[in-house]
Protein backbone atom coordinates (compact mmCIF):
# COMPACT_ATOMS: atom_id res chain seq x y z
CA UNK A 1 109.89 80.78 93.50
CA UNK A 2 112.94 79.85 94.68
CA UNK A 3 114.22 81.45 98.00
CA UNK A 4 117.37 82.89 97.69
CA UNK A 5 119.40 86.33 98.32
CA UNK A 6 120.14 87.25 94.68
CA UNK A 7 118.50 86.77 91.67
CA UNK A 8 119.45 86.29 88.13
CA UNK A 9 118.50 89.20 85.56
CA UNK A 10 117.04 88.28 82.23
CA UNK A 11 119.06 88.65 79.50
CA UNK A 12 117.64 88.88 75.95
CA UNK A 13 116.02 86.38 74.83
CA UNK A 14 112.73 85.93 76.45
CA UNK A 15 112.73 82.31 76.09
CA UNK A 16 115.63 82.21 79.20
CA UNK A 17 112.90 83.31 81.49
CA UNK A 18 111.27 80.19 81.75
CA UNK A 19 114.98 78.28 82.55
CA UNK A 20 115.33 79.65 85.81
CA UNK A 21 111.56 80.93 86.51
CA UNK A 22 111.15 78.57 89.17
CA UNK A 23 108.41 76.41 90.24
CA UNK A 24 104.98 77.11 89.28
CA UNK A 25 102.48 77.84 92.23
CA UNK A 26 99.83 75.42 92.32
CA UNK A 27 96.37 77.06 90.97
CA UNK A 28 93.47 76.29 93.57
CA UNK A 29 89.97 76.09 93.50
CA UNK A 30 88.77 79.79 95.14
CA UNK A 31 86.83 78.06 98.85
CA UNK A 32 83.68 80.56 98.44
CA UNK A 33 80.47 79.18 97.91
CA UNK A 34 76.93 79.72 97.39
CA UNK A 35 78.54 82.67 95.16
CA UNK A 36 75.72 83.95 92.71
CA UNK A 37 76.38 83.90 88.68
CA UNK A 38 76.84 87.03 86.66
CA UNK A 39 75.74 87.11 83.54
CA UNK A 40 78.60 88.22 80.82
CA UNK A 41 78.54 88.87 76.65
CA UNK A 42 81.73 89.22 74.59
CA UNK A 43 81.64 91.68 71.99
CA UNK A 44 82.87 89.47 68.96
CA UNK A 45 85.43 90.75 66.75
CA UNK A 46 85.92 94.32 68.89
CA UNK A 47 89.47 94.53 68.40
CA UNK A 48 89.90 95.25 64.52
CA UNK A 49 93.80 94.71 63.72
CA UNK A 50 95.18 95.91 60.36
CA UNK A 51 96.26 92.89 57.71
CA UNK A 52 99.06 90.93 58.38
CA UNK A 53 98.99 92.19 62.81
CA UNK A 54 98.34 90.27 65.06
CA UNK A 55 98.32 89.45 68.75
CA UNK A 56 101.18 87.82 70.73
CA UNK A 57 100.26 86.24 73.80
CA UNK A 58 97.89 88.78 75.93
CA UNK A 59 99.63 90.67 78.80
CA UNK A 60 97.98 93.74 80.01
CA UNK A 61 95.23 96.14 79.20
CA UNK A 62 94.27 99.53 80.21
CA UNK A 63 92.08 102.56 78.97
CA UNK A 64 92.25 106.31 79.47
CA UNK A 65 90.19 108.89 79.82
CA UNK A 66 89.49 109.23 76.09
CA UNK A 67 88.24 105.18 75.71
CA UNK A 68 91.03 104.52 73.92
CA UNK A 69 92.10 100.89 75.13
CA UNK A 70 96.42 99.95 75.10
CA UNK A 71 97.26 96.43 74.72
CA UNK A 72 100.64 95.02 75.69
CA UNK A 73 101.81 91.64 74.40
CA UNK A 74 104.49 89.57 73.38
CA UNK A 75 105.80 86.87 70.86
CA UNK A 76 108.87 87.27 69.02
CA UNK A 77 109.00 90.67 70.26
CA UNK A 78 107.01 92.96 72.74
CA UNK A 79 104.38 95.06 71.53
CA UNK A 80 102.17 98.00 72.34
CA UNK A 81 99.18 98.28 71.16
CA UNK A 82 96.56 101.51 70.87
CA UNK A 83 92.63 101.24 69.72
CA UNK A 84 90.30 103.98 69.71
CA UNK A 85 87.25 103.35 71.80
CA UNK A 86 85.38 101.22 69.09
CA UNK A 87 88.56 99.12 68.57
CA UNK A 88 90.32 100.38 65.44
CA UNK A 89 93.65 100.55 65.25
CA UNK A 90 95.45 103.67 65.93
CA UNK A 91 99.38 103.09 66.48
CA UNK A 92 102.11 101.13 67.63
CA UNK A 93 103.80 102.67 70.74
CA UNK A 94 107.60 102.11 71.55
CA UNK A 95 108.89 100.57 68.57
CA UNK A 96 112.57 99.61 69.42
CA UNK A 97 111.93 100.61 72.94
CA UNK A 98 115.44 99.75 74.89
CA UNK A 99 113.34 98.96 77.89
CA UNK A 100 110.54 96.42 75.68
CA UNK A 101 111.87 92.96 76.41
CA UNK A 102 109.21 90.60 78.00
CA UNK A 103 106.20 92.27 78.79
CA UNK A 104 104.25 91.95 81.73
CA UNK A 105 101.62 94.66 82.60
CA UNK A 106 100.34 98.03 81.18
CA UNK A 107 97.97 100.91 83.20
CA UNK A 108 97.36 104.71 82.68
CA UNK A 109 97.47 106.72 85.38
CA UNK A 110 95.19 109.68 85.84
CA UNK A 111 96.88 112.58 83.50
CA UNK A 112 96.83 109.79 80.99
CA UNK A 113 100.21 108.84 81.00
CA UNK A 114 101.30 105.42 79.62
CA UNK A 115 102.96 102.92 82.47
CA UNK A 116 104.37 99.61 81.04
CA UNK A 117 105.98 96.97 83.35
CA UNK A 118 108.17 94.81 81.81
CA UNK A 119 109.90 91.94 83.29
CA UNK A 120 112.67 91.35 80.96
CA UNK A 121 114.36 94.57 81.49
CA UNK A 122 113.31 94.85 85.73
CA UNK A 123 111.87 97.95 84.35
CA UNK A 124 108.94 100.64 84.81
CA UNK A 125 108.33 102.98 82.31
CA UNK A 126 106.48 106.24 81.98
CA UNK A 127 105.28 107.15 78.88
CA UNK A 128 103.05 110.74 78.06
CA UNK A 129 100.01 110.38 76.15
CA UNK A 130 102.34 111.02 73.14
CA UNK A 131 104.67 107.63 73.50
CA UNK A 132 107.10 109.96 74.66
CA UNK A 133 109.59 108.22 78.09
CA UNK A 134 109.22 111.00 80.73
CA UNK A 135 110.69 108.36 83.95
CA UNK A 136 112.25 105.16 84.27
CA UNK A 137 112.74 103.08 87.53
CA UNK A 138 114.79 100.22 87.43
CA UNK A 139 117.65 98.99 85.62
CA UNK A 140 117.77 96.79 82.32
CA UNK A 141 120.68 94.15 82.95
CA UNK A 142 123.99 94.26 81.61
CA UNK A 143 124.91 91.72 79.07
CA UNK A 144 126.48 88.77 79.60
CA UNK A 145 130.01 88.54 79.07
CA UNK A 146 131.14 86.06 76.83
CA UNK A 147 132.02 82.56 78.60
CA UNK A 148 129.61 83.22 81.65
CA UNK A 149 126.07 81.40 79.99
CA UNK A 150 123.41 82.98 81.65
CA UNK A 151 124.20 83.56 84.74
CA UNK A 152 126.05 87.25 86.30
CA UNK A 153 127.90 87.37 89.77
CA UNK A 154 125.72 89.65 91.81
CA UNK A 155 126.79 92.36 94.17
CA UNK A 156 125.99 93.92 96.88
CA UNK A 157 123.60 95.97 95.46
CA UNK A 158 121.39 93.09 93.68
CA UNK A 159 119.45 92.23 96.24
CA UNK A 160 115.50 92.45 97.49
CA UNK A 161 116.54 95.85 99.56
CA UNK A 162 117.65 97.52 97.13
CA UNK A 163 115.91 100.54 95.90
CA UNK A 164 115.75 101.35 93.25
CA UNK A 165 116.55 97.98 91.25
CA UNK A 166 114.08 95.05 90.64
CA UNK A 167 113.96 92.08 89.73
CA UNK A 168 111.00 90.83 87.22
CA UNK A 169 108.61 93.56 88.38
CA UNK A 170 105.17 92.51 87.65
CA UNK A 171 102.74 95.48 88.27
CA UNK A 172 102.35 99.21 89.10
CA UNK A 173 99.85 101.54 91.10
CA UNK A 174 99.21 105.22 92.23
CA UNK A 175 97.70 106.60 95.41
CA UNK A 176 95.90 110.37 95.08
CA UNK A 177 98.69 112.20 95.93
CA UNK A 178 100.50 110.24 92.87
CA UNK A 179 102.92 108.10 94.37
CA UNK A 180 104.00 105.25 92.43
CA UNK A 181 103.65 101.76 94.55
CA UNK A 182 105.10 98.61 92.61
CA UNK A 183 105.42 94.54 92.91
CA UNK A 184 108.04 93.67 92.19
CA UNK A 185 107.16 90.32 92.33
CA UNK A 186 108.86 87.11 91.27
CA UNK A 187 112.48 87.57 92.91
CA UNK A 188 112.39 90.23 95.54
CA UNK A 189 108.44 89.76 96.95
CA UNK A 190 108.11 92.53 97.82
CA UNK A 191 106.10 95.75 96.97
CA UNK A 192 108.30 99.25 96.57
CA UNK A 193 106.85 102.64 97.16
CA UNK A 194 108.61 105.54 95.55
CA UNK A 195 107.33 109.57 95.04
CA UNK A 196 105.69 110.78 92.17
CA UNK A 197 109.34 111.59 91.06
CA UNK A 198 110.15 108.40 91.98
CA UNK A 199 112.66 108.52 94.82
CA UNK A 200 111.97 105.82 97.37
CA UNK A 201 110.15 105.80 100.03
CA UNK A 202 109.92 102.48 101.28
CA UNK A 203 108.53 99.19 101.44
CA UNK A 204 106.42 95.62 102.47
CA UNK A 205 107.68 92.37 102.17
CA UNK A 206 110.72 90.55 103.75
CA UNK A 207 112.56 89.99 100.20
CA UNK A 208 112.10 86.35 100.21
CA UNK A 209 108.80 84.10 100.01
CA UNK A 210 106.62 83.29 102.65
CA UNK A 211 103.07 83.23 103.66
CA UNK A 212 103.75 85.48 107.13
CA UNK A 213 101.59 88.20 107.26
CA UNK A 214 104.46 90.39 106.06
CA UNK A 215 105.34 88.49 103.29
CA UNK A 216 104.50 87.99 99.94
CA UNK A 217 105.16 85.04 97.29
CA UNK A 218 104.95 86.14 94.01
CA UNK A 219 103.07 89.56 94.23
CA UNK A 220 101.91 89.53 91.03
CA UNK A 221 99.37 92.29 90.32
CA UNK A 222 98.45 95.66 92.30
CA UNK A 223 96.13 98.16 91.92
CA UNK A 224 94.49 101.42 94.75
CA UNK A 225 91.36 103.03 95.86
CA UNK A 226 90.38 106.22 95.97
CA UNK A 227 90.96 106.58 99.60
CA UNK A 228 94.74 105.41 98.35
CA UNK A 229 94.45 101.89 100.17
CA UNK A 230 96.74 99.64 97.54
CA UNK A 231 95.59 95.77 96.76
CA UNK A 232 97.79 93.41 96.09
CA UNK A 233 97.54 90.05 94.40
CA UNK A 234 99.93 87.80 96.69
CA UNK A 235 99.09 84.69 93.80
CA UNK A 236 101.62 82.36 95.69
CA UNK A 237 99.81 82.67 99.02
CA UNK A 238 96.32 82.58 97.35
CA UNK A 239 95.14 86.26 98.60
CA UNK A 240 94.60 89.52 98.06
CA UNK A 241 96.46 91.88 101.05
CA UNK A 242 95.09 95.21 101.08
CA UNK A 243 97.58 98.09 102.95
CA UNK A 244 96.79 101.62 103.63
CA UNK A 245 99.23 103.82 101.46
CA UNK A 246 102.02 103.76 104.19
CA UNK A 247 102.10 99.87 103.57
CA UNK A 248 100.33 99.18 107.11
CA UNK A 249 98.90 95.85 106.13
CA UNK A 250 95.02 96.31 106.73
CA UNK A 251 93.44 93.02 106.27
CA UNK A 252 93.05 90.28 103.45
CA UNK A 253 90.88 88.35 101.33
CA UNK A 254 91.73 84.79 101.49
CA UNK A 255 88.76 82.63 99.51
CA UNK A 256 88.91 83.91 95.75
CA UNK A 257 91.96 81.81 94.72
CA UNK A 258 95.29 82.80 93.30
CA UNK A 259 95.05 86.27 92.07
CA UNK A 260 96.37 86.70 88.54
CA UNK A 261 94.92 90.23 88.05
CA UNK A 262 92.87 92.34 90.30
CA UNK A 263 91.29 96.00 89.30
CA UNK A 264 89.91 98.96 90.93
CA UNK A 265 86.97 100.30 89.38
CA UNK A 266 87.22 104.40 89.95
CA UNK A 267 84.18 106.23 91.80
CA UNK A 268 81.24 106.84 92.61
CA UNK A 269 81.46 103.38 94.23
CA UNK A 270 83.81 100.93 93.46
CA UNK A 271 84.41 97.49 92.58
CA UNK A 272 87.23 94.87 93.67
CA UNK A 273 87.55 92.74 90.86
CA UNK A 274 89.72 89.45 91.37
CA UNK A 275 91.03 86.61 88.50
CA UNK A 276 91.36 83.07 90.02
CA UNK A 277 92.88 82.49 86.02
CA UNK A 278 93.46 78.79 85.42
CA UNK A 279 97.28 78.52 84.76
CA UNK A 280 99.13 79.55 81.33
CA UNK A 281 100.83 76.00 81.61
CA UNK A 282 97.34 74.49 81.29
CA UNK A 283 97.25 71.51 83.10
CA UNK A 284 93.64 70.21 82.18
CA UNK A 285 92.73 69.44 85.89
CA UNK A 286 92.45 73.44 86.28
CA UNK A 287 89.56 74.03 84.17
CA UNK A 288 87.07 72.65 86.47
CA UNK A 289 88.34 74.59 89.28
CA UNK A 290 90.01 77.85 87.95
CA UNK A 291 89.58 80.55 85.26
CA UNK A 292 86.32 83.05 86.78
CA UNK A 293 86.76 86.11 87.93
CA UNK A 294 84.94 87.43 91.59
CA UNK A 295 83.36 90.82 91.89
CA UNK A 296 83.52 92.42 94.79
CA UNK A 297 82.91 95.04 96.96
CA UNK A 298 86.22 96.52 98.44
CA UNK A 299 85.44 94.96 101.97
CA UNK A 300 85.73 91.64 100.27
CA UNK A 301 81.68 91.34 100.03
CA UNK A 302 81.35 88.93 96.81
CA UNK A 303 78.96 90.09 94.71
CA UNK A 304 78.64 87.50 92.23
CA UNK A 305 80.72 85.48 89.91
CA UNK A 306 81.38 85.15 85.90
CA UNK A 307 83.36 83.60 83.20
CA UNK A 308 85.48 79.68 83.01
CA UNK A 309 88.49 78.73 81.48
CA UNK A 310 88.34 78.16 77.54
CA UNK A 311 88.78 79.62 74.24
CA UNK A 312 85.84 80.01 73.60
CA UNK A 313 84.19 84.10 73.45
CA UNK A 314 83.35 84.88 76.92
CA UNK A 315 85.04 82.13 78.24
CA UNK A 316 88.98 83.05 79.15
CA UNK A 317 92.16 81.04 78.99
CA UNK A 318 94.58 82.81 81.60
CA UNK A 319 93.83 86.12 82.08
CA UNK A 320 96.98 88.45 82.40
CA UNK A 321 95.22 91.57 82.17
CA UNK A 322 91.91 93.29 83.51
CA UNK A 323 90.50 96.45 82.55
CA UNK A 324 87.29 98.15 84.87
CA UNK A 325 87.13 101.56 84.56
CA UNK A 326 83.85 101.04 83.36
CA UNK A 327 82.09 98.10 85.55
CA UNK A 328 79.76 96.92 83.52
CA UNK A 329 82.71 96.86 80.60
CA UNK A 330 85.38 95.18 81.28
CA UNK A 331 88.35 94.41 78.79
CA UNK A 332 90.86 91.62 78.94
CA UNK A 333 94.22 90.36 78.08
CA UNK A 334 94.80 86.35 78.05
CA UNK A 335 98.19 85.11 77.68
CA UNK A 336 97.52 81.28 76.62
CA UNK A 337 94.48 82.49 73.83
CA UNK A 338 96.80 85.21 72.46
CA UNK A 339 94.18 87.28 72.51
CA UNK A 340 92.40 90.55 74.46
CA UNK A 341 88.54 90.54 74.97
CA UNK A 342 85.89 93.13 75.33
CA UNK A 343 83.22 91.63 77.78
CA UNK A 344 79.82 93.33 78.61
CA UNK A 345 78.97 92.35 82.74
CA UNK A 346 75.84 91.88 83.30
CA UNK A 347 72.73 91.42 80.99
CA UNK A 348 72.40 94.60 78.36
CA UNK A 349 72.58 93.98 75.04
CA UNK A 350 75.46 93.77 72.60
CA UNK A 351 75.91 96.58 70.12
CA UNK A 352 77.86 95.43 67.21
CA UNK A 353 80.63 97.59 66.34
């Protein structure tokens, strides 16, 4: 990304975001080896879409407690998704949402409340289990006066230290006591911790790019532990930092590639799950190297290995969006397929739906 002190805000047509995005990391090949293969199943045809819907390109994925699985994508316009645990359609949440402009992640906290990050409108949005906003933090962008193009002067304000403004947040995590800890990844690199009523309480990363210990480039996915340690996918610096929930930086995993998406698998015992996803540009050089995703234990053990980069079922083409709160069923989102996934891990059999 590019290092400077302000940042541009997305105005409203997605397509912008992709002018002044930046350079694209490099993808690279994950340096474990001797890493064993875990077998995987998709369930063909899970997600059952009424006539005439369909997917935009896959962003995020998350369940609650009910099995009901949310899917957040975007194509002309950003949509969310809701399927009952066998993968019928149920509804469309925020329809003409102000703060829907360019999606980029969705999770569900523990009450069941609906968080969507999006990165058009540097906003993060609760939602109750009805659809219903309860909290906002961040600000969508003023338009652009007429005569400027796309660019606004910043102020003082618009910077990576502000605190309660981002700038193209890309993910959002809890600890137990429900405070809210969030990348805000492709301008200000850093990650922002705020209360459970969201007032801030402070921060990790130096507001520009680096690959210091206390920096970030591109922080692009997050997720916590039930001791409330947070994980964070730094996919510029090809690692995963893990912090205790004061953001002491506690150690990191430096050998499963670029981290797209991580997850958190809840209790008993839990699982690290890490995306090296081969890029959404698609070069064709990074499907031999990218595109499986690493189990793991939350020391950074690998367990075992599964999936490549296709388009074919079971295979995945850029995944966006990971879903473990079941283990051994995992559900993705995959931007360049347009598509989301239900994948069985391991070897039982497939029930058709």
């Amino acid at each position: 990304m590019s290092r400077r002190s302000t940042w541009t805000p997305l105005l409203a047509a997605p397509a912008l975001a992709f002018a002044w995005a930046g350079p694209l990391h490099a993808q690279s090949r994950a340096t474990a080896t001797n890493v064993p293969e875990i077998p995987i199943q998709a369930v063909e045809g899970f997600f059952k879409l009424p006539e005439g819907l369909y997917f935009g390109e896959g962003i995020g994925v998350a369940t609650n407690s009910q099995g009901h699985i949310f899917v957040y994508h975007r194509s002309g316009d950003t949509r969310l998704f809701e399927f009952d645990a066998d993968g019928n359609f149920i509804r469309e949440l925020g329809v003409g949402l102000y703060g829907f402009e360019m999606a980029h992640k969705v999770r569900v906290d523990r009450e069941d409340n609906i968080w969507v990050v999006d990165e058009g409108a540097n906003m993060v949005i609760k939602m109750n289990p009805e659809g219903r906003v309860t909290m906002v933090i961040g600000r969508r962008p003023e338009p652009v006066p007429p005569g400027q193009g796309t660019s606004v002067p910043p102020t003082d304000n618009s910077g990576p230290n502000h605190r309660y403004l981002l700038a193209r947040p890309t993910d959002v995590t809890w600890d137990r006591q429900g405070n809210i800890f969030i990348s805000d990844g492709y301008f200000n690199h850093r990650v922002v911790k705020y209360s459970p009523d969201g007032i801030y309480m402070g921060q990790a990363g130096s507001g520009q790019a680096g690959n210091g210990p206390d920096q970030f480039s591109t922080p692009h996915t997050i997720a916590s532990d039930e001791q409330g340690n947070i994980y964070v996918g730094d996919r510029g610096n090809a690692r995963v930092k893990v912090y205790d929930s004061n953001l002491n930086l506690l150690r990191m995993y430096t050998n499963v590639g670029n981290p797209w998406e991580i997850c958190v698998s809840p209790g008993p015992h839990q699982y690290l799950f890490v995306s090296n996803s081969n890029p959404d540009s698609n070069p064709a050089a990074s499907w031999n190297q990218t595109g499986e995703v690493y189990k793991m234990e939350l020391d950074g053990t690998i367990l075992g290995r599964f999936g490549r980069a296709g388009k074919n079922p079971g295979e995945f083409q850029t995944i966006h969006g990971l879903d473990c709160r079941n283990p051994d069923e995992l559900y993705t989102s995959e931007i360049s397929a347009w598509r989301a996934q239900k994948i069985l891990v391991g070897t039982r059999p497939i029930t058709q739906q």
